[in-house]
N, C-alpha and C. Protein backbone atom coordinates (compact mmCIF):
# COMPACT_ATOMS: atom_id res chain seq x y z
N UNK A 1 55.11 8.63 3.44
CA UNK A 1 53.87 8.89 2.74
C UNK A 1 53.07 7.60 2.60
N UNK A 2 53.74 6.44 2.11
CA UNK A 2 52.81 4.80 2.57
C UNK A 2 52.69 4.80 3.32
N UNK A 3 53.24 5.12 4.07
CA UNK A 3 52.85 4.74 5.50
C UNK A 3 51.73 5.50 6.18
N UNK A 4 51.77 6.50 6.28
CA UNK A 4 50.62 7.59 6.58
C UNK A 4 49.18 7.33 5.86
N UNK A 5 49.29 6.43 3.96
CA UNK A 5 48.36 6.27 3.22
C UNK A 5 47.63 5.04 3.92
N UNK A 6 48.77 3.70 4.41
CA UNK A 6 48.08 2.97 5.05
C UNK A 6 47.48 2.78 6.04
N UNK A 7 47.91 3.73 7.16
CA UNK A 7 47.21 3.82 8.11
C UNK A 7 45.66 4.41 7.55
N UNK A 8 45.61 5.57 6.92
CA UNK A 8 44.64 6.12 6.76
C UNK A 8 43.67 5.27 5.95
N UNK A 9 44.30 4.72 5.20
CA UNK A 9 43.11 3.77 4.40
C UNK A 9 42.75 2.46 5.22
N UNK A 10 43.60 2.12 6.32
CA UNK A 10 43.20 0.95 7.58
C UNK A 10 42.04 1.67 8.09
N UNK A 11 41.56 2.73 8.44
CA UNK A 11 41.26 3.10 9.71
C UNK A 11 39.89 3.31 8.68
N UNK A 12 39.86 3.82 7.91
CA UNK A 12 38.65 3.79 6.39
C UNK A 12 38.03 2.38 6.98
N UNK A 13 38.99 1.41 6.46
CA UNK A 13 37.95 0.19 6.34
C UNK A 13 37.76 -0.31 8.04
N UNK A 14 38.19 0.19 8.81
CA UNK A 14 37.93 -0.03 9.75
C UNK A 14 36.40 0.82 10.06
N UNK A 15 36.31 1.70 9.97
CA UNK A 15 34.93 2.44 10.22
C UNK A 15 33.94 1.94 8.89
N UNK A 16 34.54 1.21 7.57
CA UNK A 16 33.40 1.27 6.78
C UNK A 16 32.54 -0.53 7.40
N UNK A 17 33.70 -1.00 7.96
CA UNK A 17 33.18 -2.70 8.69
C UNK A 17 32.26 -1.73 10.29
N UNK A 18 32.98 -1.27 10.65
CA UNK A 18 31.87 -0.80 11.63
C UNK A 18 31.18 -0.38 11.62
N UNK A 19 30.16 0.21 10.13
CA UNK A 19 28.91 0.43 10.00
C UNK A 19 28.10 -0.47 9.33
N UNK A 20 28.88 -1.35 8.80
CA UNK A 20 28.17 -2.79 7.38
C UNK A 20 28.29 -3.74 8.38
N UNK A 21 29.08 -4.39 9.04
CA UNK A 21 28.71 -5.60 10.17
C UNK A 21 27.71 -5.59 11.00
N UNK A 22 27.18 -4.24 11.55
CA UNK A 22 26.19 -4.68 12.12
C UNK A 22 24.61 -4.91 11.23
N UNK A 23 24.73 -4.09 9.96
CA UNK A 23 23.95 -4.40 9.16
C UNK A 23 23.42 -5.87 8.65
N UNK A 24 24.70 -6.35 8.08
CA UNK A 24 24.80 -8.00 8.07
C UNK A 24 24.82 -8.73 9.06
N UNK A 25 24.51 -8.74 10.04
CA UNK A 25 24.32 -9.80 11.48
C UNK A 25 23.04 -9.15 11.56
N UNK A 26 22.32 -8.10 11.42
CA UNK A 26 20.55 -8.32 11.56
C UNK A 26 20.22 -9.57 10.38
N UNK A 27 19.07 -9.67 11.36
CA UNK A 27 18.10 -10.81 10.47
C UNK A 27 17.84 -10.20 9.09
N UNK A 28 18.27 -10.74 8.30
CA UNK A 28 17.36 -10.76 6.80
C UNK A 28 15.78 -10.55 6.87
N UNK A 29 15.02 -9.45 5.62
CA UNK A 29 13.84 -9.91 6.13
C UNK A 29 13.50 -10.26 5.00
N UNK A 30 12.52 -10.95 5.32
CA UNK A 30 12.02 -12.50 4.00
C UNK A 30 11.14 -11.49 3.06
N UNK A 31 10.81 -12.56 1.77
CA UNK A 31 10.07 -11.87 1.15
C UNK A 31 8.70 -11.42 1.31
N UNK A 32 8.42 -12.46 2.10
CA UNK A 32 6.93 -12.23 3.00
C UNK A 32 6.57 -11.30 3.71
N UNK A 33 7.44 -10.70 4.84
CA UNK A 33 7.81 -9.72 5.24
C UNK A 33 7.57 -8.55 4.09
N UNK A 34 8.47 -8.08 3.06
CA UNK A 34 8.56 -6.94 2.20
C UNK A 34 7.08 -7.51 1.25
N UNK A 35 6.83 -8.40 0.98
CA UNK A 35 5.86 -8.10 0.18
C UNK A 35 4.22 -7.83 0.97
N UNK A 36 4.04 -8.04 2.35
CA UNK A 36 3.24 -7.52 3.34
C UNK A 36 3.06 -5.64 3.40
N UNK A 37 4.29 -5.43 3.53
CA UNK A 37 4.69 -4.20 3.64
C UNK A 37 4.43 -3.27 2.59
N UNK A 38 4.34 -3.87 1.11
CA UNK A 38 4.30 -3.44 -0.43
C UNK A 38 3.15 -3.19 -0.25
N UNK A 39 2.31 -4.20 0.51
CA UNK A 39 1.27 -4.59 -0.04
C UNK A 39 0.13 -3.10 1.08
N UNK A 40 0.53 -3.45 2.15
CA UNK A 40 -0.14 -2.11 3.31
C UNK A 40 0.56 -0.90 2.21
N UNK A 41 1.22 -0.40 1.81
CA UNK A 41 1.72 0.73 1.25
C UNK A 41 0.69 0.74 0.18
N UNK A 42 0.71 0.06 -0.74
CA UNK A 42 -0.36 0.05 -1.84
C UNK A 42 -1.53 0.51 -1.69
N UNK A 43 -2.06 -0.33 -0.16
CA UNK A 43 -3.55 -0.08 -0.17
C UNK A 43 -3.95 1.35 0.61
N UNK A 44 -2.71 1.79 1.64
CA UNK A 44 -2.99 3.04 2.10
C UNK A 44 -2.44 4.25 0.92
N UNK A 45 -1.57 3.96 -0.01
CA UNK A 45 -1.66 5.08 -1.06
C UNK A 45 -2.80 5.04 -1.74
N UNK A 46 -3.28 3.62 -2.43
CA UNK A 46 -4.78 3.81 -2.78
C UNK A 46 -5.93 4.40 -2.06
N UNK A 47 -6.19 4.25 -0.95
CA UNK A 47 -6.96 5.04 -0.16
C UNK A 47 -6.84 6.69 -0.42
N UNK A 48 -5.56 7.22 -0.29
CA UNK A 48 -5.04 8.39 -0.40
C UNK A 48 -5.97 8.52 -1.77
N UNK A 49 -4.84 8.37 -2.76
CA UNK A 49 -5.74 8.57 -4.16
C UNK A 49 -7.15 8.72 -4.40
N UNK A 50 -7.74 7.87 -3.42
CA UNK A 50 -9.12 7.71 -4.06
C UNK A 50 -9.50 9.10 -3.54
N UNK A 51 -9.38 9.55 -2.38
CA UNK A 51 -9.94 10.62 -1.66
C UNK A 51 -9.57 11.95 -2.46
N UNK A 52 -8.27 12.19 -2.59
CA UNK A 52 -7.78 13.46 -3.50
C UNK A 52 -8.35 13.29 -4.65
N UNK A 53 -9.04 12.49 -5.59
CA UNK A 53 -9.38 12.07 -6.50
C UNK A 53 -10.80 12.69 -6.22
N UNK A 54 -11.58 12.24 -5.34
CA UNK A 54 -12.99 12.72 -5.14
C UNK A 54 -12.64 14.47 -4.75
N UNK A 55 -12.29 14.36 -4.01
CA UNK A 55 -11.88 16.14 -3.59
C UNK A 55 -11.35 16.83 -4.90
N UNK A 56 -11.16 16.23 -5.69
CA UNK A 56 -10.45 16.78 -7.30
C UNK A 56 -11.86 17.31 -7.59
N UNK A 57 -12.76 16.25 -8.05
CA UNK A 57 -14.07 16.43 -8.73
C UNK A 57 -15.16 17.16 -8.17
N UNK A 58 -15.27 17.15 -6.53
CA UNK A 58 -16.39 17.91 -5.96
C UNK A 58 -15.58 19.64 -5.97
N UNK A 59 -14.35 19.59 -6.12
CA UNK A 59 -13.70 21.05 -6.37
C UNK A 59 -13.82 21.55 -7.73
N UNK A 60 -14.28 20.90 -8.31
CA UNK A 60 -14.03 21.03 -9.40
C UNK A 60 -12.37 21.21 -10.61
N UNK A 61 -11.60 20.48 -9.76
CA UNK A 61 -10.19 20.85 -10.55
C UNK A 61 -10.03 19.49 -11.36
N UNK A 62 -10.35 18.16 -11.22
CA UNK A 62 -10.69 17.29 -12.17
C UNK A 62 -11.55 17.16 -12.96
N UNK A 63 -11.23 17.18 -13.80
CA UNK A 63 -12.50 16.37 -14.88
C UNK A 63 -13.28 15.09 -14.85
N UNK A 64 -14.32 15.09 -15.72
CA UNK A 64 -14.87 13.19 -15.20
C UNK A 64 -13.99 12.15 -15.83
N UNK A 65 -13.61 12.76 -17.39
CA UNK A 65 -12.72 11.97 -17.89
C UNK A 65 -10.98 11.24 -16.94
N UNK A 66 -10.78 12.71 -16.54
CA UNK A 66 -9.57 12.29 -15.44
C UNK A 66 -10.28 11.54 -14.43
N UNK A 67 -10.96 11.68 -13.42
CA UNK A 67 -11.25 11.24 -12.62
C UNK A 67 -11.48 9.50 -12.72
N UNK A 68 -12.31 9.80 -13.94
CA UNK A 68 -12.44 7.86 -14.28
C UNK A 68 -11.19 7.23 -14.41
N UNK A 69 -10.33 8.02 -15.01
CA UNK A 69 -9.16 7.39 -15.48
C UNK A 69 -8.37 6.73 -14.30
N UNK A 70 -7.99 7.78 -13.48
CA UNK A 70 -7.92 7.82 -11.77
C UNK A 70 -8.50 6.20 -11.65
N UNK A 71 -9.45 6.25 -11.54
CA UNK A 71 -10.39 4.84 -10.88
C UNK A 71 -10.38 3.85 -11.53
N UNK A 72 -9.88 3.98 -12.85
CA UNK A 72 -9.65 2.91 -13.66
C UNK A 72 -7.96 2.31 -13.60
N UNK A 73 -7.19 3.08 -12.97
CA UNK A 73 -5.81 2.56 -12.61
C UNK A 73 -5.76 1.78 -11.69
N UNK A 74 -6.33 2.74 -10.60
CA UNK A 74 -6.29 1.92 -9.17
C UNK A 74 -7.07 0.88 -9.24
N UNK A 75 -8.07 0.57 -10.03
CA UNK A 75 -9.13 -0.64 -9.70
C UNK A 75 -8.04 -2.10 -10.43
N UNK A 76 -7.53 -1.22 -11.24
CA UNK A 76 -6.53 -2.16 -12.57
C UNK A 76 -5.12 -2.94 -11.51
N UNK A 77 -4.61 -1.83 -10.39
CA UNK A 77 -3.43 -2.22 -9.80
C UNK A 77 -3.90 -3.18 -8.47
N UNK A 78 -5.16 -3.06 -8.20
CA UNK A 78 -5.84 -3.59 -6.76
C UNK A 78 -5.97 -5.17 -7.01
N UNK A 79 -6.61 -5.45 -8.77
CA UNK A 79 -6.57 -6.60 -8.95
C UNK A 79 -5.63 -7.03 -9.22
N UNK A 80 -4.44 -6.64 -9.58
CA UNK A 80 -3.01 -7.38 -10.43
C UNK A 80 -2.69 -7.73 -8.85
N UNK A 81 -2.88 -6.92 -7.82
CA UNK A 81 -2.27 -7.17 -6.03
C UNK A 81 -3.38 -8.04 -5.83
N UNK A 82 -4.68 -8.38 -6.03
CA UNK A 82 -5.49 -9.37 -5.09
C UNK A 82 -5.37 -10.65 -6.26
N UNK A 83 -4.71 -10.75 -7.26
CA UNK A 83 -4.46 -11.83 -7.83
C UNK A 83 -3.58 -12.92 -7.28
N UNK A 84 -2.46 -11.98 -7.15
CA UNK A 84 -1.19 -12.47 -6.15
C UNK A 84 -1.62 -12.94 -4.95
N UNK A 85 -2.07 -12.25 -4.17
CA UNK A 85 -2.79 -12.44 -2.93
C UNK A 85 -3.92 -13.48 -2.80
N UNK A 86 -4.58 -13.78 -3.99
CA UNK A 86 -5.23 -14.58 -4.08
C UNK A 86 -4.53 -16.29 -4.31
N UNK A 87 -3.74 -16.18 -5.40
CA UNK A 87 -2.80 -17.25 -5.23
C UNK A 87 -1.84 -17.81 -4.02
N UNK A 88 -1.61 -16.56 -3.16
CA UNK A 88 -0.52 -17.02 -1.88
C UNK A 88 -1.63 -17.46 -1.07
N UNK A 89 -3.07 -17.32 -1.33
CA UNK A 89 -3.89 -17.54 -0.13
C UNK A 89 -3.76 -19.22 -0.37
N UNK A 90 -4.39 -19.83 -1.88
CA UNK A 90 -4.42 -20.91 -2.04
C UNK A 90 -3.00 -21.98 -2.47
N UNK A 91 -2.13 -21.41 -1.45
CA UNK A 91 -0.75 -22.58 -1.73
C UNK A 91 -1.03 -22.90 -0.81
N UNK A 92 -0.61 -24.23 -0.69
CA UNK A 92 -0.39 -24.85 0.22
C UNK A 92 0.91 -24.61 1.22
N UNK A 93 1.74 -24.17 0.54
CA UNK A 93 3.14 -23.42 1.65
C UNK A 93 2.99 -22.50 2.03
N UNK A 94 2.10 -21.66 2.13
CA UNK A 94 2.05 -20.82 2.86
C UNK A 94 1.33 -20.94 4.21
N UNK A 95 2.25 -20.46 5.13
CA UNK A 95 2.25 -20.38 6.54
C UNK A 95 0.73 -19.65 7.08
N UNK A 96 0.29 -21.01 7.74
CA UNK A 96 -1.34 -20.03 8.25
C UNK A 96 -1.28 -18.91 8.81
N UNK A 97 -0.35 -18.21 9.12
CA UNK A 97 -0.16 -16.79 10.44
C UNK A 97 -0.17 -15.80 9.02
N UNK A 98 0.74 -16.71 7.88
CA UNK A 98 0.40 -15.51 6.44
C UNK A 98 -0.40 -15.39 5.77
N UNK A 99 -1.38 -16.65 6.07
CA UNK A 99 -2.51 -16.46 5.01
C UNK A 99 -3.63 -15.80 5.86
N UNK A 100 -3.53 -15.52 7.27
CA UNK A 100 -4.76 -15.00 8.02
C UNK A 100 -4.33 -13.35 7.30
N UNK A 101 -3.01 -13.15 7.72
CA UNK A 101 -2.61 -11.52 7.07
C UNK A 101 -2.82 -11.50 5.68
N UNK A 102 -3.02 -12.24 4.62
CA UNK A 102 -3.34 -12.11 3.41
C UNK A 102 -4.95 -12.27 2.87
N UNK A 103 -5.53 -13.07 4.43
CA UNK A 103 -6.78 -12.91 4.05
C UNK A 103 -7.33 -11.30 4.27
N UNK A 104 -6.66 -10.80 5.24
CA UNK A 104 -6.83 -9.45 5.66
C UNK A 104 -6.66 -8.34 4.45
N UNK A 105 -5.28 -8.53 3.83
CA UNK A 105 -5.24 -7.94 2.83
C UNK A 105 -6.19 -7.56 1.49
N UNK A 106 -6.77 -8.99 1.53
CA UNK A 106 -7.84 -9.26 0.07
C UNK A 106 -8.98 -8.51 1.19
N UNK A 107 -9.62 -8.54 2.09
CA UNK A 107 -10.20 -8.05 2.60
C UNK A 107 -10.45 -6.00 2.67
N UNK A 108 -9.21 -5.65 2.71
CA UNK A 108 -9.17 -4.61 2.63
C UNK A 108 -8.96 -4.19 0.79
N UNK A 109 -8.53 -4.94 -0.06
CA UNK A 109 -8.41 -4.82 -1.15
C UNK A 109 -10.20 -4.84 -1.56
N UNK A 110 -11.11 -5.61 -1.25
CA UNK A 110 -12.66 -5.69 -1.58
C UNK A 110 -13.22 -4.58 -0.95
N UNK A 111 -12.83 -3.92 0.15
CA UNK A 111 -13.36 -2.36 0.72
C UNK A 111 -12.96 -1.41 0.02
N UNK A 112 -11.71 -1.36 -0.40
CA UNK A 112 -11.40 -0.51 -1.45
C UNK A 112 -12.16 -0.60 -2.80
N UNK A 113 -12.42 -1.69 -3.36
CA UNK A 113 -13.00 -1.68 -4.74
C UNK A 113 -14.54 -1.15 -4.30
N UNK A 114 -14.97 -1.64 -2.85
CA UNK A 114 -16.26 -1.26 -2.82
C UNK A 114 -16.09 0.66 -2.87
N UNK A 115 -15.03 1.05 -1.81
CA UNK A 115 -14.90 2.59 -2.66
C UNK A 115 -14.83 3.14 -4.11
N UNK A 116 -13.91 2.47 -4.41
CA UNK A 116 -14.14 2.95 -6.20
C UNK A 116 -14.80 2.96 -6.72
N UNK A 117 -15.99 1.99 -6.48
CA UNK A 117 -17.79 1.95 -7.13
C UNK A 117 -18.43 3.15 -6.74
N UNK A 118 -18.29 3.58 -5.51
CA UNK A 118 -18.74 4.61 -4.88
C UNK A 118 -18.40 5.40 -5.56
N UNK A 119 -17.26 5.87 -5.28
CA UNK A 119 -16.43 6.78 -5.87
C UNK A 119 -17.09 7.20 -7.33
N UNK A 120 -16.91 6.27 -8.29
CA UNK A 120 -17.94 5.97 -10.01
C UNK A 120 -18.59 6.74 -9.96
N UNK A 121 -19.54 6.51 -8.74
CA UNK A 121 -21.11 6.73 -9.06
C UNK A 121 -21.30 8.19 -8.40
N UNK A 122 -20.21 8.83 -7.84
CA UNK A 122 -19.83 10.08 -7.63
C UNK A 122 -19.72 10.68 -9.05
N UNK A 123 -18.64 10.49 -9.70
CA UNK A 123 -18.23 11.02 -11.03
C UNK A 123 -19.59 11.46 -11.61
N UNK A 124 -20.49 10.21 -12.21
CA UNK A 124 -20.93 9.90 -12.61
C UNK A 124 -22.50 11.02 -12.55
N UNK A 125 -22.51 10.84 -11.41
CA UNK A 125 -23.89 11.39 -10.79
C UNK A 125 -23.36 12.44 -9.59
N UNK A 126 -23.17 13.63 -9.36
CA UNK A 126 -22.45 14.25 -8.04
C UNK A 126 -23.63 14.66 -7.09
N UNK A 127 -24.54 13.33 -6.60
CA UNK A 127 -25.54 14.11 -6.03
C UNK A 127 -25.25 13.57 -4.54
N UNK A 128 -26.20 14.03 -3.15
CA UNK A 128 -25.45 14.21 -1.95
C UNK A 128 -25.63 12.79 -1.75
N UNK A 129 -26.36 12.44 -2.06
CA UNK A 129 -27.02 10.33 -1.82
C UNK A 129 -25.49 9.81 -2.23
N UNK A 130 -24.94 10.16 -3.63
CA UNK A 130 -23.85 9.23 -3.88
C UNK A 130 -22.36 9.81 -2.91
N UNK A 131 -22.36 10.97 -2.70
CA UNK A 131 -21.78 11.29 -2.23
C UNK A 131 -21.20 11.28 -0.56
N UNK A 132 -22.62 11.20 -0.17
CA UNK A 132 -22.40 10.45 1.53
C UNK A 132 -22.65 8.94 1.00
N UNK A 133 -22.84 8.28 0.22
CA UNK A 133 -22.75 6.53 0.05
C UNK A 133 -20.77 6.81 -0.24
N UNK A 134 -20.44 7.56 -0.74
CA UNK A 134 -18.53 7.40 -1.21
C UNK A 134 -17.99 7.57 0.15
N UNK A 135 -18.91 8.42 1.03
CA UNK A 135 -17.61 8.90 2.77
C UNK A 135 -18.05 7.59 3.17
N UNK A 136 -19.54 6.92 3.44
CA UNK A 136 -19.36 5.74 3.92
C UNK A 136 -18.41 4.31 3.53
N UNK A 137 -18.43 4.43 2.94
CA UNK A 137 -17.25 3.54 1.67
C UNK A 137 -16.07 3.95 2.18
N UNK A 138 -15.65 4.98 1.92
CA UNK A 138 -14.44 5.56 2.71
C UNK A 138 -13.96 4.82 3.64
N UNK A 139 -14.43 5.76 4.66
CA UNK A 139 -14.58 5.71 6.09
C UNK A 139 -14.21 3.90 6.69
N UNK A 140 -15.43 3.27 5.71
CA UNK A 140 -14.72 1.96 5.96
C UNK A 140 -13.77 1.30 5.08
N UNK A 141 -13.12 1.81 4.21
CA UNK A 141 -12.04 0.91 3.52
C UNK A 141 -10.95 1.61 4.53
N UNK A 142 -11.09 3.11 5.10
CA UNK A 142 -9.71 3.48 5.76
C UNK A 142 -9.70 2.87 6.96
N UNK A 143 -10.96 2.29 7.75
CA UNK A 143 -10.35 1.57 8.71
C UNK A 143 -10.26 0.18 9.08
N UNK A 144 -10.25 -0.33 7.63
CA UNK A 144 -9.99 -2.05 7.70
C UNK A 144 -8.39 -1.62 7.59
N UNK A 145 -8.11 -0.46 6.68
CA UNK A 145 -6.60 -0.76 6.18
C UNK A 145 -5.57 -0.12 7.69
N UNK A 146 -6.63 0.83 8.27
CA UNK A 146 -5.84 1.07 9.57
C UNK A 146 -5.60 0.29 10.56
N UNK A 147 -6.56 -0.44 10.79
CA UNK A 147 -6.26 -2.00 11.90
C UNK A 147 -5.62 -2.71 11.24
N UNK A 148 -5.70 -3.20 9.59
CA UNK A 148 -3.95 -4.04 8.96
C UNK A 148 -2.72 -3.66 9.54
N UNK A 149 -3.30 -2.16 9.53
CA UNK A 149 -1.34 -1.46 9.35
C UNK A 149 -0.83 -1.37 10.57
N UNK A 150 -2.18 -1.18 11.52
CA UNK A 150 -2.01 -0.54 12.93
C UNK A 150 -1.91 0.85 13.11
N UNK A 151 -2.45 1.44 12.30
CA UNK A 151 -2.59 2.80 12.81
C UNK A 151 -3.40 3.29 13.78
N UNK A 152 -3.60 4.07 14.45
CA UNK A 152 -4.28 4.53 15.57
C UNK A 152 -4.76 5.21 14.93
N UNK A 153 -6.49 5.14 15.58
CA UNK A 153 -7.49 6.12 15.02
C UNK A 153 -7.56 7.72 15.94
């Protein structure tokens, strides 16, 4: 019966190293890396939001009160991310290949805020002027953040 237990519990850690070793011999990825990645996720869920957010209000299933609220989060989380982003731009350790991608980032972070103004003045006023000024806004915050991410149009 040990004997049968040890084999069986050898052959365990034998298959549990043959799925974790190759894990640990890939490259690590840096924080630069994951916080790039945080950072494209952020701005294409914000995009998302903003749009279901407007489609809330011209459907009428949001309110203005919700809706602002909506625009008052995301505008609140865009700056706490272009703060950061703003500081990694001005270190000096940071690697120019990261600060061109972080200038990109703050870039697409300022198309977005220029949506949320839009967006406002949707809530605010639902007439067709503000409303084709919010798709243009759109339209271009989704495709600064699609050439970041690389999405295909």
């Amino acid at each position: 019966m040990k004997k049968s237990f040890a084999i069986i519990f050898c052959l365990c850690m034998l298959l549990i190293s043959a799925t974790v070793l190759p894990v640990s011999a890939q490259e690590k990825v840096s924080y630069d890396e994951a916080f790039g990645a945080a950072s494209g996720m952020s701005l294409y869920n914000t995009q998302v939001v903003l749009g279901m957010t407007a489609d809330g209000i011209a459907k009428g299933v949001y309110s203005m009160e919700i809706a602002n609220g909506v625009t008052r989060e995301q505008s609140a989380m865009l700056g706490v991310l272009n703060s950061y982003v703003a500081q990694l731009i001005q270190s000096p350790s940071t690697p120019e290949s990261d600060r061109t991608a972080l200038v990109a980032i703050s870039s697409c972070i300022g198309r977005l805020n220029e949506t949320i103004n839009a967006l406002n003045a949707y809530i605010q006023n639902p007439t067709v002027i503000n409303a084709d000024n919010f798709q243009v806004k759109r339209k271009a915050s989704y495709a600064a953040i699609a050439e970041l991410l690389g999405i295909k149009k």
